[in-house]
Protein backbone atom coordinates (compact mmCIF):
# COMPACT_ATOMS: atom_id res chain seq x y z
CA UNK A 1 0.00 0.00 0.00
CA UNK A 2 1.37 3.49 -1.01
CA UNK A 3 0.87 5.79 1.59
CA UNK A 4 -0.18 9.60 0.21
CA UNK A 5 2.97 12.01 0.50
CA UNK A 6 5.42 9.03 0.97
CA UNK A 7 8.19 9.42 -1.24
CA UNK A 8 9.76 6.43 -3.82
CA UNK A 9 13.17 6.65 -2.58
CA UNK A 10 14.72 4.41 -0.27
CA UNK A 11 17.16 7.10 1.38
CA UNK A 12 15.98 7.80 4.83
CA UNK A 13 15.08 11.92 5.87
CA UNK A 14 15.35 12.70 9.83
CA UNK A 15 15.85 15.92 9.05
CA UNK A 16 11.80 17.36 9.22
CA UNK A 17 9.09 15.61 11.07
CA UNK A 18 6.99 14.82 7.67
CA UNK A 19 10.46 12.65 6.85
CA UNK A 20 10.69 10.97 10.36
CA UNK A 21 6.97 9.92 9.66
CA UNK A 22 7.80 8.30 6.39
CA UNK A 23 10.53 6.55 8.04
CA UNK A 24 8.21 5.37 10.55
CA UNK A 25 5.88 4.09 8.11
CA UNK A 26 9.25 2.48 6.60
CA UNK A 27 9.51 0.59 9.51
CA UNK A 28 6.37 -0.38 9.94
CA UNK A 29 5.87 -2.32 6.52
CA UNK A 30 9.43 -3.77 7.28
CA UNK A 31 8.15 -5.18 11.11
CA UNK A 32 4.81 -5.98 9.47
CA UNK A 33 6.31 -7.68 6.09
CA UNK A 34 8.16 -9.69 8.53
CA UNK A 35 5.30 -11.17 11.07
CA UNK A 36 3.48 -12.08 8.01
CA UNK A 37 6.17 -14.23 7.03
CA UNK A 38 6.67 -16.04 9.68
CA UNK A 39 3.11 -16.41 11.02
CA UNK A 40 3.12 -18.19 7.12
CA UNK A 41 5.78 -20.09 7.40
CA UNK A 42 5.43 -22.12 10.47
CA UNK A 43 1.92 -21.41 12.29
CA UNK A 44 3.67 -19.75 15.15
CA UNK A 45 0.68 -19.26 16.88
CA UNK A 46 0.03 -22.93 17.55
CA UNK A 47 3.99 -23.89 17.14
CA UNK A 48 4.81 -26.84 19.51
CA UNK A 49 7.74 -27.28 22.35
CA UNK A 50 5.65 -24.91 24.64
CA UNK A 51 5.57 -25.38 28.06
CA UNK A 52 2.47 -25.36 30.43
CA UNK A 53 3.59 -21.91 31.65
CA UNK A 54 4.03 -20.41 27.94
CA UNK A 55 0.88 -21.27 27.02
CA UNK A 56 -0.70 -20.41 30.01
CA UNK A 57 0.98 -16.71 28.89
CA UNK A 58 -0.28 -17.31 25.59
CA UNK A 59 -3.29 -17.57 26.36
CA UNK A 60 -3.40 -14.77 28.93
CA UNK A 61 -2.12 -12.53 26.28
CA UNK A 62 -4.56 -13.38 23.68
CA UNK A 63 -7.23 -12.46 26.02
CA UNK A 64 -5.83 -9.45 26.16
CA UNK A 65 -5.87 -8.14 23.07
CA UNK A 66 -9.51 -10.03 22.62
CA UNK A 67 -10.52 -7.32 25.04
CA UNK A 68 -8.65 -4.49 23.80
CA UNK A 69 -10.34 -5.17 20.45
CA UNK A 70 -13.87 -5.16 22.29
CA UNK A 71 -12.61 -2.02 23.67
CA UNK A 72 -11.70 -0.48 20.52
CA UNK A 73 -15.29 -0.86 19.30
CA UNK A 74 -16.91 -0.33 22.85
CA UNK A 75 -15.21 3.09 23.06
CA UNK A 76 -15.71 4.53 19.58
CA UNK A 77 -19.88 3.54 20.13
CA UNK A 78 -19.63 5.51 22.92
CA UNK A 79 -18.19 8.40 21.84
CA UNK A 80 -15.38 8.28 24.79
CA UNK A 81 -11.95 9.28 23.14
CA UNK A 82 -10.20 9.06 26.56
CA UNK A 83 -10.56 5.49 26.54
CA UNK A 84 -10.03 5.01 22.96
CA UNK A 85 -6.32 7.26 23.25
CA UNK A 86 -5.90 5.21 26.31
CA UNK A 87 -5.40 1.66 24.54
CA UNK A 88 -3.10 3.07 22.31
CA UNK A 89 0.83 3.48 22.62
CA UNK A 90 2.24 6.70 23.34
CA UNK A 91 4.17 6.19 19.49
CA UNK A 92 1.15 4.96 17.81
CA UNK A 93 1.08 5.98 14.06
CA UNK A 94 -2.26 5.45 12.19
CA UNK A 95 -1.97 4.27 8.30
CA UNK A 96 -5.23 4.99 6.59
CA UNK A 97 -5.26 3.49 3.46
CA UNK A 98 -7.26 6.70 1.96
CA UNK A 99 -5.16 9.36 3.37
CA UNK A 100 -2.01 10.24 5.09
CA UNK A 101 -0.96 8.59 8.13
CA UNK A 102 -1.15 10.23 11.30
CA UNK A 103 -0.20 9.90 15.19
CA UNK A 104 -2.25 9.72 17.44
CA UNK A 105 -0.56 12.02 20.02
CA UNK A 106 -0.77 14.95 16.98
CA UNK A 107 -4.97 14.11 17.25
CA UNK A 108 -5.44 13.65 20.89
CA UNK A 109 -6.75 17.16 21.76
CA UNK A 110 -8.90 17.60 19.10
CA UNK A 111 -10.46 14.13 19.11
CA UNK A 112 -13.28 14.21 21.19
CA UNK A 113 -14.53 17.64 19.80
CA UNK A 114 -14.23 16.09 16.23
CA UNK A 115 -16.19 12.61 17.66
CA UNK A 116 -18.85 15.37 19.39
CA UNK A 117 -18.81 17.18 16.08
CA UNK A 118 -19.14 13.58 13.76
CA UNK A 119 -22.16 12.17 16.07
CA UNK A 120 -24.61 15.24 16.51
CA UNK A 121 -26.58 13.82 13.68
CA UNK A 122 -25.89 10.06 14.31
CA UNK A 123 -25.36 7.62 16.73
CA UNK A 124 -22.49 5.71 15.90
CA UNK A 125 -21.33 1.65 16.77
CA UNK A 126 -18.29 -0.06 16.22
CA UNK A 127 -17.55 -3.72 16.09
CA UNK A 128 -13.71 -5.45 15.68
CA UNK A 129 -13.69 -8.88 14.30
CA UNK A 130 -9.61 -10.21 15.05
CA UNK A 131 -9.53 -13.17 12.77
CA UNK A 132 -5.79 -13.66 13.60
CA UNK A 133 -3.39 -12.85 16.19
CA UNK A 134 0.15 -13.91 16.82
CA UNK A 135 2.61 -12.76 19.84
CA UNK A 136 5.94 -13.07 19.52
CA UNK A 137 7.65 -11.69 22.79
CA UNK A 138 6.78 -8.01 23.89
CA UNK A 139 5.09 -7.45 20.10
CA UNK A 140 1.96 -9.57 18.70
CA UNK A 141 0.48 -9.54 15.33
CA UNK A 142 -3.09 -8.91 14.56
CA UNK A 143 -5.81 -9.03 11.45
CA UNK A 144 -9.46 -8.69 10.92
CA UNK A 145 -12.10 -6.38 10.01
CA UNK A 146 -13.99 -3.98 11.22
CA UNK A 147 -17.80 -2.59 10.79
CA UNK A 148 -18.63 0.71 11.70
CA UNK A 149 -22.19 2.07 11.69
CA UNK A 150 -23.79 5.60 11.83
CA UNK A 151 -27.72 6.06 12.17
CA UNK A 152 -29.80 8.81 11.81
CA UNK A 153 -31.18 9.87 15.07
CA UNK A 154 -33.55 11.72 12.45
CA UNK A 155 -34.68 8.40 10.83
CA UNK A 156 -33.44 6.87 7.77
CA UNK A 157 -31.10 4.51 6.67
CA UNK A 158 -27.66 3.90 8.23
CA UNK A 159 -24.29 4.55 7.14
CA UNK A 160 -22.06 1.26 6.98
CA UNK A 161 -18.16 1.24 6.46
CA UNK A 162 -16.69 -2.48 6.63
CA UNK A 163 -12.66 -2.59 6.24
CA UNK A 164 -9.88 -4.89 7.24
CA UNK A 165 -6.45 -4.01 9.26
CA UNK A 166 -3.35 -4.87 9.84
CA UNK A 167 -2.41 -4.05 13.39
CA UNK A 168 1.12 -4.55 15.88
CA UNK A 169 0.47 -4.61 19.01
CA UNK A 170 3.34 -3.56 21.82
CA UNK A 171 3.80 -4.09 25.40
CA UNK A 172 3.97 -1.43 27.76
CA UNK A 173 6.18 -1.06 30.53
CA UNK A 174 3.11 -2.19 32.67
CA UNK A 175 2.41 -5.47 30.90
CA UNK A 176 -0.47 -4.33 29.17
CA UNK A 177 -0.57 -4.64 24.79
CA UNK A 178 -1.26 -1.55 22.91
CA UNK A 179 -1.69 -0.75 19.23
CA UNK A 180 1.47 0.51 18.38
CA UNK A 181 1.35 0.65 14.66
CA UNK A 182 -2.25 0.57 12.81
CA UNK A 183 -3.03 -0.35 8.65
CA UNK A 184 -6.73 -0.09 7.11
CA UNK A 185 -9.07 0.32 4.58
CA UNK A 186 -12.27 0.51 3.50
CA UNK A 187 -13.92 -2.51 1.66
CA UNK A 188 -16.59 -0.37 0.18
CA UNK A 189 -17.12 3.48 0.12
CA UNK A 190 -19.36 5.90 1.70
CA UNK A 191 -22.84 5.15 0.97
CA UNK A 192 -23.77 8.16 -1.73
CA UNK A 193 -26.40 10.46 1.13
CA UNK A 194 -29.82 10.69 0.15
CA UNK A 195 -30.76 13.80 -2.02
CA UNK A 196 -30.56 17.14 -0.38
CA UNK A 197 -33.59 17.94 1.16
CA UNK A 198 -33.90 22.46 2.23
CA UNK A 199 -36.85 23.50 3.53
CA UNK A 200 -38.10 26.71 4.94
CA UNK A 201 -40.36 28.04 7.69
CA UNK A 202 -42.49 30.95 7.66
CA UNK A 203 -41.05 34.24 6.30
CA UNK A 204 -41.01 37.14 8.96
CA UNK A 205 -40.80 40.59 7.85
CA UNK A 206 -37.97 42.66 9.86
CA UNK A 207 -40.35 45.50 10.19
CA UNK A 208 -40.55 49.49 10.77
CA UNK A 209 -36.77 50.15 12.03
CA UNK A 210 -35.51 48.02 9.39
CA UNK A 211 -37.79 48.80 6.45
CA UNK A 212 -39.06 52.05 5.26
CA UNK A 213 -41.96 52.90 2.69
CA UNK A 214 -38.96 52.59 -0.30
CA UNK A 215 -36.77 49.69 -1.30
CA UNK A 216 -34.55 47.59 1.10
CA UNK A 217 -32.06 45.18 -0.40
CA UNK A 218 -28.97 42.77 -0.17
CA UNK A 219 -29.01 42.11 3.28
CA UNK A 220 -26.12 40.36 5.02
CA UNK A 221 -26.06 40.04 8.73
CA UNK A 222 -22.19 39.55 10.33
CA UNK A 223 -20.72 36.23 11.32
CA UNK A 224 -22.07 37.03 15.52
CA UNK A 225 -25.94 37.45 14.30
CA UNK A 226 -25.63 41.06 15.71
CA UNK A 227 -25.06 43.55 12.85
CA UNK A 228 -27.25 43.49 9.37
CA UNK A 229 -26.49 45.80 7.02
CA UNK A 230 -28.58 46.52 3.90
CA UNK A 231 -28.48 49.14 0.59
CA UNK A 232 -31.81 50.86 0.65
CA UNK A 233 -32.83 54.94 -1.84
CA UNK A 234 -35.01 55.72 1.89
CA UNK A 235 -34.37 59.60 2.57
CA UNK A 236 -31.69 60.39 5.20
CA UNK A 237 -28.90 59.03 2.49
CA UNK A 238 -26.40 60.61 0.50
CA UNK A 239 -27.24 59.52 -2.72
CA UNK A 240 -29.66 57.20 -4.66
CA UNK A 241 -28.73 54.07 -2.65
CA UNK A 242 -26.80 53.93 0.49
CA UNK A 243 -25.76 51.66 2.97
CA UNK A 244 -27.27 51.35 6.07
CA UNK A 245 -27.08 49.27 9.35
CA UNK A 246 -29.03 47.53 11.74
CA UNK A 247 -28.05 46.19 15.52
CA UNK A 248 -29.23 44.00 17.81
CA UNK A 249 -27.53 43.12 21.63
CA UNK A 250 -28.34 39.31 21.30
CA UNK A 251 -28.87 37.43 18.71
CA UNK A 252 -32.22 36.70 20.08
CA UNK A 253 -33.38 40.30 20.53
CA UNK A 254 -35.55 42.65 17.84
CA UNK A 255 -33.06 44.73 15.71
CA UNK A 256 -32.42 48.25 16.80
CA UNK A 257 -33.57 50.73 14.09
CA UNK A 258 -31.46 51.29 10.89
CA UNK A 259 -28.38 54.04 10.52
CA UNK A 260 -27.05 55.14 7.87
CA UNK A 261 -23.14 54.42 7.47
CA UNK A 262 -22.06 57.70 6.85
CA UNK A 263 -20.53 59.86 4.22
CA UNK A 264 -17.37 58.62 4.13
CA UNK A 265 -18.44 55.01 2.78
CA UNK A 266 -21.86 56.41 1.04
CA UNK A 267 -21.77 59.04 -1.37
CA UNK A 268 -23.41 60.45 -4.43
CA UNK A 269 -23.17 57.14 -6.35
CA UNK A 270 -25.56 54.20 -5.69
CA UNK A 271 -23.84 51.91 -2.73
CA UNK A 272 -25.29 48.28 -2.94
CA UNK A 273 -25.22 45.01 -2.03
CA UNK A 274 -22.76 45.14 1.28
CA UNK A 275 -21.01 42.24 2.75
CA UNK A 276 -19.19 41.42 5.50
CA UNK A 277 -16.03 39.98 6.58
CA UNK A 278 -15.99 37.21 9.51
CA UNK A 279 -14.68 39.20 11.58
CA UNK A 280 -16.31 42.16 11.07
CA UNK A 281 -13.65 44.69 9.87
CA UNK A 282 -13.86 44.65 6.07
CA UNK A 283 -16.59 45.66 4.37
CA UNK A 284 -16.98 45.12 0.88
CA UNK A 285 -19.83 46.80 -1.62
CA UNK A 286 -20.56 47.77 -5.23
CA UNK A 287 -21.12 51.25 -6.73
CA UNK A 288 -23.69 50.66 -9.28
CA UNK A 289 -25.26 52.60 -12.37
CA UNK A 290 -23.94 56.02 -10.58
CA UNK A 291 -20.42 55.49 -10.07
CA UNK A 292 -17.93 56.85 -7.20
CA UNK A 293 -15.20 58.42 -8.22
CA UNK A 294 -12.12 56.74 -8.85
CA UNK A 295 -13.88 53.75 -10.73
CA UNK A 296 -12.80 52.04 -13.64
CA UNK A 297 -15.87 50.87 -15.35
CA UNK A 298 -19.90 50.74 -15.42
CA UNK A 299 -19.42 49.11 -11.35
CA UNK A 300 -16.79 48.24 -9.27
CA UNK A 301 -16.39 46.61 -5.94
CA UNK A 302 -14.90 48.44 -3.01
CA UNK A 303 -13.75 47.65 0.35
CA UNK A 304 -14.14 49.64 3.23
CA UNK A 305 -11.88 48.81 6.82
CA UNK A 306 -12.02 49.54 10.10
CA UNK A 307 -9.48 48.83 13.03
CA UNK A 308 -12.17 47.34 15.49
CA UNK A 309 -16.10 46.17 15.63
CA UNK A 310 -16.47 49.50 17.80
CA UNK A 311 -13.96 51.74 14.69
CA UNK A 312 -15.60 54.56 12.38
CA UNK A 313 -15.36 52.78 8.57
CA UNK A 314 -12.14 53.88 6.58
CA UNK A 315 -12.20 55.75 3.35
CA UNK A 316 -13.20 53.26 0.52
CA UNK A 317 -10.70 52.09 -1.93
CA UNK A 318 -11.05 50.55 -5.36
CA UNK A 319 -9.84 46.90 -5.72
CA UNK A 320 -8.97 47.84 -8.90
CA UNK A 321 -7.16 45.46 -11.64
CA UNK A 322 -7.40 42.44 -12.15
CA UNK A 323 -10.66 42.05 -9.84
CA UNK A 324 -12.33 45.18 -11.89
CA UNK A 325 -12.32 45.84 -15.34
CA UNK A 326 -14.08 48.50 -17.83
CA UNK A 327 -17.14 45.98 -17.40
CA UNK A 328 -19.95 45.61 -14.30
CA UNK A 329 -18.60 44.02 -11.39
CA UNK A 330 -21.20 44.17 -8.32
CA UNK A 331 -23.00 41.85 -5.43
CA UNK A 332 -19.41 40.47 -3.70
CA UNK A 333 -19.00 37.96 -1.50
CA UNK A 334 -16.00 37.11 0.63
CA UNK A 335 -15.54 33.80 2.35
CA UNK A 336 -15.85 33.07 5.66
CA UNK A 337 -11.37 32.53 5.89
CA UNK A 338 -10.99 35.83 3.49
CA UNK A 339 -9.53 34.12 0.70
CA UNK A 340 -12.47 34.06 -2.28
CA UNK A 341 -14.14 37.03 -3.48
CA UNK A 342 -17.03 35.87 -5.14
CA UNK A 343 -18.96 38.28 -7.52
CA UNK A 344 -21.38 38.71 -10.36
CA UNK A 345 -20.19 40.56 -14.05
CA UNK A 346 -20.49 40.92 -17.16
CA UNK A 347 -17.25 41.18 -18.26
CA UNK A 348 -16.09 38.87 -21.70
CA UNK A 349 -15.63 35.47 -20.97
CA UNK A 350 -19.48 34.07 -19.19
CA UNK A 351 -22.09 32.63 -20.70
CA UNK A 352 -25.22 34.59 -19.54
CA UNK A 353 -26.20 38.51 -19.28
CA UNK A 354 -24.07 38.11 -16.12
CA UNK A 355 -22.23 35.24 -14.82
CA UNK A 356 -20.26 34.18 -11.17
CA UNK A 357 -16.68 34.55 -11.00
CA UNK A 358 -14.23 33.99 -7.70
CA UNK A 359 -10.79 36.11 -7.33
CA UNK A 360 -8.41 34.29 -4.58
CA UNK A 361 -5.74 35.20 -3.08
CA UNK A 362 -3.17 33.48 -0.25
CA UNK A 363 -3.53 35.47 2.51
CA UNK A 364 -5.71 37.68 4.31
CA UNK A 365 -2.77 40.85 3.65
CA UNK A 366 -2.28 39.56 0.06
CA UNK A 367 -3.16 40.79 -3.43
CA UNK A 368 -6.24 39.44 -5.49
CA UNK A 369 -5.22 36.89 -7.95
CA UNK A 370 -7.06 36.87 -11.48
CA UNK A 371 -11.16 35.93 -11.40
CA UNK A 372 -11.57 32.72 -12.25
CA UNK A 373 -15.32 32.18 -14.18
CA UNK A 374 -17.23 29.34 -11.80
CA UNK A 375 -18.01 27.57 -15.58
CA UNK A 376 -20.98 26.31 -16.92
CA UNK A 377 -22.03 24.01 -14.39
CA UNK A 378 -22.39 27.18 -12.01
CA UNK A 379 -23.95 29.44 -14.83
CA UNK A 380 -26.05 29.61 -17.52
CA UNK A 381 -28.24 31.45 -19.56
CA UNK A 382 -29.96 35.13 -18.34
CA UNK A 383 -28.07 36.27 -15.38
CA UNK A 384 -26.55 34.33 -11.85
CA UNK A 385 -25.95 36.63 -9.30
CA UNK A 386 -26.28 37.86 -6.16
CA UNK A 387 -23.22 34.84 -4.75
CA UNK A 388 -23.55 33.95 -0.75
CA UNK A 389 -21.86 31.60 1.43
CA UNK A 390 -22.56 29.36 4.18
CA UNK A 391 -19.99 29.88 6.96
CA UNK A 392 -18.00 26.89 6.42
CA UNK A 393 -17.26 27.54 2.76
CA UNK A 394 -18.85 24.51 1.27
CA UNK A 395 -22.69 25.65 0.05
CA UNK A 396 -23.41 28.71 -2.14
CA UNK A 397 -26.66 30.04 -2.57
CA UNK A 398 -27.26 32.55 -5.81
CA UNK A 399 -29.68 33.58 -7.56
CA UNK A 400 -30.61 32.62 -11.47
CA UNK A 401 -33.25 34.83 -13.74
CA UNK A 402 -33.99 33.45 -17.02
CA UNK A 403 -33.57 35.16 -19.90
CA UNK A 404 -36.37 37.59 -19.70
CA UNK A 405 -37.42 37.65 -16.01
CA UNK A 406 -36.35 39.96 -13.02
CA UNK A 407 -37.11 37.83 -10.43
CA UNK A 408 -35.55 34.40 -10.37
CA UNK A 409 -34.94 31.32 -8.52
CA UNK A 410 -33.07 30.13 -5.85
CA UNK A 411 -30.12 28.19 -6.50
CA UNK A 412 -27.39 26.30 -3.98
CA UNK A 413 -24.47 24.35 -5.00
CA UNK A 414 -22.29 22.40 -2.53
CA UNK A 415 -18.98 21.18 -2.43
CA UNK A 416 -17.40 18.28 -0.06
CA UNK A 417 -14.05 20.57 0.83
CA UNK A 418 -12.63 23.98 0.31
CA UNK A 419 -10.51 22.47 -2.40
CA UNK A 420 -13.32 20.99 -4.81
CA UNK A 421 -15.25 22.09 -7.50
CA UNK A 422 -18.43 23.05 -6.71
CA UNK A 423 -21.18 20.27 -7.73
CA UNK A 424 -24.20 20.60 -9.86
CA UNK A 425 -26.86 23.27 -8.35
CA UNK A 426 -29.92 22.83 -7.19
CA UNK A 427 -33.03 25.04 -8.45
CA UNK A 428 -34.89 25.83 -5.12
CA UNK A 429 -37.44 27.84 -7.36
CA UNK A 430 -39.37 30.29 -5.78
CA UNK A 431 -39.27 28.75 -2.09
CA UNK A 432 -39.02 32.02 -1.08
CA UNK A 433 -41.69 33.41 -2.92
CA UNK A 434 -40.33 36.83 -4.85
CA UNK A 435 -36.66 36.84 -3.15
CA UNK A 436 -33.23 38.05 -4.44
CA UNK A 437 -30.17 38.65 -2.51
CA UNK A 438 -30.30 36.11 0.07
CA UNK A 439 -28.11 35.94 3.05
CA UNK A 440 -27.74 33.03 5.15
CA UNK A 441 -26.58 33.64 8.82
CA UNK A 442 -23.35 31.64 10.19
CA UNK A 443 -25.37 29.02 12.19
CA UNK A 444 -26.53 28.08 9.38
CA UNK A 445 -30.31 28.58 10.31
CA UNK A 446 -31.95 31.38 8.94
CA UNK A 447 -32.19 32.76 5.23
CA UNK A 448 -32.30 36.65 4.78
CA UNK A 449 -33.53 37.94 1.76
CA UNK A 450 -35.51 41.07 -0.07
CA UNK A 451 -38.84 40.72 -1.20
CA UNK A 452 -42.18 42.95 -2.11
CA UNK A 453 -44.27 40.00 -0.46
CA UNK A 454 -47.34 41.22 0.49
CA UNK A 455 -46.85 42.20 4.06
CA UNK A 456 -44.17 44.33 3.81
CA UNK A 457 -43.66 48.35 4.54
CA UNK A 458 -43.32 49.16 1.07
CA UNK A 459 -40.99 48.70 -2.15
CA UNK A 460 -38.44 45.65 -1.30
CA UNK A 461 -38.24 44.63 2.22
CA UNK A 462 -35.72 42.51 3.97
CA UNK A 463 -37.72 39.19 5.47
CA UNK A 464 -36.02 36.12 7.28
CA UNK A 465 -37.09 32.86 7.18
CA UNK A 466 -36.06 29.33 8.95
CA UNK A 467 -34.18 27.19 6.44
CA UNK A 468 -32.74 23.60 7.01
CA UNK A 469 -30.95 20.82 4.86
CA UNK A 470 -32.54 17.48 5.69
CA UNK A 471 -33.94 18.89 9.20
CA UNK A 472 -30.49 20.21 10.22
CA UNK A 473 -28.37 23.49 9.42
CA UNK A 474 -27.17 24.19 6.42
CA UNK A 475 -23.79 25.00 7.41
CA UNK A 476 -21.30 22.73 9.77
């Protein structure tokens, strides 16, 4: 088995931890390679010449590890990774056969969160089958498989992974046998989950101190639930469209009533569709139609900073090339970690009226690399806009209008990790009758969008409704 990252060579590399891994691994294939060997070559496990004492350890040891192995299970179906760590050796190195290999010491802290984390959804049960075990001395062999099971505590049907390993076992200084180096696979992969099922509760308008008799829009409400800011043409603005906020104490109190951000980030222009870093001190916008000065084509996107949550917002400033062009870039969105700017435009290049694009860049201080178009299986026809993210980076919501309609359809797209493509989207239609611009808050839980529903103070108004993926949150 060819571990991922282990190099072809042969030459040994102390010299960085990654290299004293693969030599580890190395060693392990060696001690393993041999035990297979012999347990072939001369049944050591039932060899003869043994005394009444040596089997009497024999079998004292192989009741041992029996029980270790019913502990292995025991403690994974019960969620308790102090006793799983504890029947491991303090060297234990994990060998996955779909991934890199680990210690266990470099996952010991984390563990239990990321077992609390796996098994809110599913109740999990573990079962080692040891077909084979040898002991020779302080070290023992050991093969079988392994079934693990996760069930809905929703309802539906389970999750089954059945694998084999390849185990050595040490013993401790205390006489008890540990897994000191650990080998499996998977016989069969995940089962492929049941179709993604969203659904949405009641829409709630935000009412009078977030709405006004004109037209609210693009809401996005910061990563801690308590800010919401939103472009809305009501008087007490600078210019067409300004940006305005709203804040709450709690995330379970009524929003505060709506302020405009000022004349240093609103102007004469229009200044739409806001959004919000995680951790609330860049603020990104479009000027749209009526351009701020400084642009370089029909709309650009802007960012705004400020040195605290409590700061006065900075001057503006232009992201300028290669993020804007002589074309109409608007409606940003920036990723939870700060590294993908996602926008709509109409630049050359799309398929549609406009189309989504992503800009990345390596860190959080460094320059925008060149937009990227999200391809066909993200766009199409008419116009995709309006990009938003789910805190965790893997689901995008957007909106689609055919050719020939302004209002359109809901659309979400996942991905399984930051590094994939994202997958084929979903039409949600018009779940949320009349929306654009939707917003969904970091827990994952509610869906903010702008809509003339009936109901409403006037114009566009910015609503809220309950949203879930298969009864649970949409994001992690």
């Amino acid at each position: 088995m060819k571990v991922k990252g282990e190099r072809c060579s042969p030459e040994k590399n102390n010299n960085t931890e990654a290299g004293r891994l693969r030599d580890k691994e190395q060693d392990m294939k060696t001690l393993v390679g041999a035990l297979a060997l012999l347990a072939m070559g001369a049944g050591l496990a039932c060899a003869g010449g043994h005394g009444e004492a040596a089997k009497a350890r024999e079998a004292a040891d192989q009741a041992a590890i029996a029980a270790l192995w019913v502990e292995y299970g025991q403690s994974r179906t019960d969620g308790d990774a102090r006793r799983w760590l504890a029947i491991h050796d303090a060297e234990a190195v994990k060998m996955p056969q779909d991934g890199p290999m680990f210690r266990t010491a470099d996952v010991a802290d984390s563990l239990q969160a990321t077992w609390n984390k796996q098994d809110e959804t599913g109740r999990p049960e573990m079962h080692i089958e040891p077909q084979e075990t040898i002991i020779m001395g302080d070290y023992a062999y050991s093969m079988g498989t392994y079934t693990k099971t996760a069930t809905p505590k929703a309802g539906g049907e389970a999750s089954v992974f059945e694998g084999k390993f390849l185990t050595v076992l040490r013993r401790d200084a205390a006489g008890n046998w540990k897994i000191y180096r650990d080998c499996y696979n998977s016989n069969n992969p995940p089962r492929v989950p049941a179709a993604a099922q969203y659904s949405f509760g009641a829409p709630i308008n935000l009412g009078p101190k977030v709405n006004s008799s004109q037209a609210e829009g693009s809401p996005r409400v910061s990563a801690d639930g308590l800010e919401l800011y939103f472009n809305s043409n009501r008087p007490g603005g600078f210019g067409g469209a300004d940006i305005w906020v709203a804040t709450r104490p709690t995330v379970n109190a009524e929003w505060g009533e709506a302020v405009n951000l000022g004349p240093i980030v609103n102007s004469s222009a229009n200044e739409i569709a806001p959004a919000i870093s995680a951790d609330g001190l860049e603020l990104y916008f479009s000027d749209y139609t009526v351009n701020r000065p400084g642009g370089m084509g029909k709309s650009d996107i802007w960012v705004s900073k400020r040195r605290s949550r409590t700061s006065e917002w900075g001057e503006p400033v232009n992201l300028g090339v290669p993020v804007n062009t002589l074309a109409e870039e608007i409606t940003p969105e920036i990723s939870a970690d700060g590294l993908e700017l996602y926008f709509e435009t109409d630049r050359p290049g799309g398929l549609g009226s406009d189309d989504l694009w992503v800009a990345k860049r390596a860190t959080r201080s460094g320059d925008w690399g060149r937009p990227v178009w999200l391809g066909k299986t993200i766009n199409a026809e008419g116009m995709d806009h309006c990009p938003n993210m789910t805190s965790d980076g893997l689901t995008l919501f957007f909106d689609r209008n055919p050719p020939g309609e302004t209002v359109g359809d809901l659309m979400v797209t996942r991905r399984a990790t930051l590094r994939d493509d994202w997958g084929e989207p979903v039409n949600l239609g018009r779940a949320v009758s009349g929306h654009f611009a939707s917003s969904i808050s970091a827990d994952g839980r509610t869906l903010y969008f702008a809509s003339a529903n009936p109901g409403g103070s006037g114009g566009n108004d910015i609503w809220q409704v309950p949203i879930s993926l298969n009864g649970r949150p949409v994001s992690k």
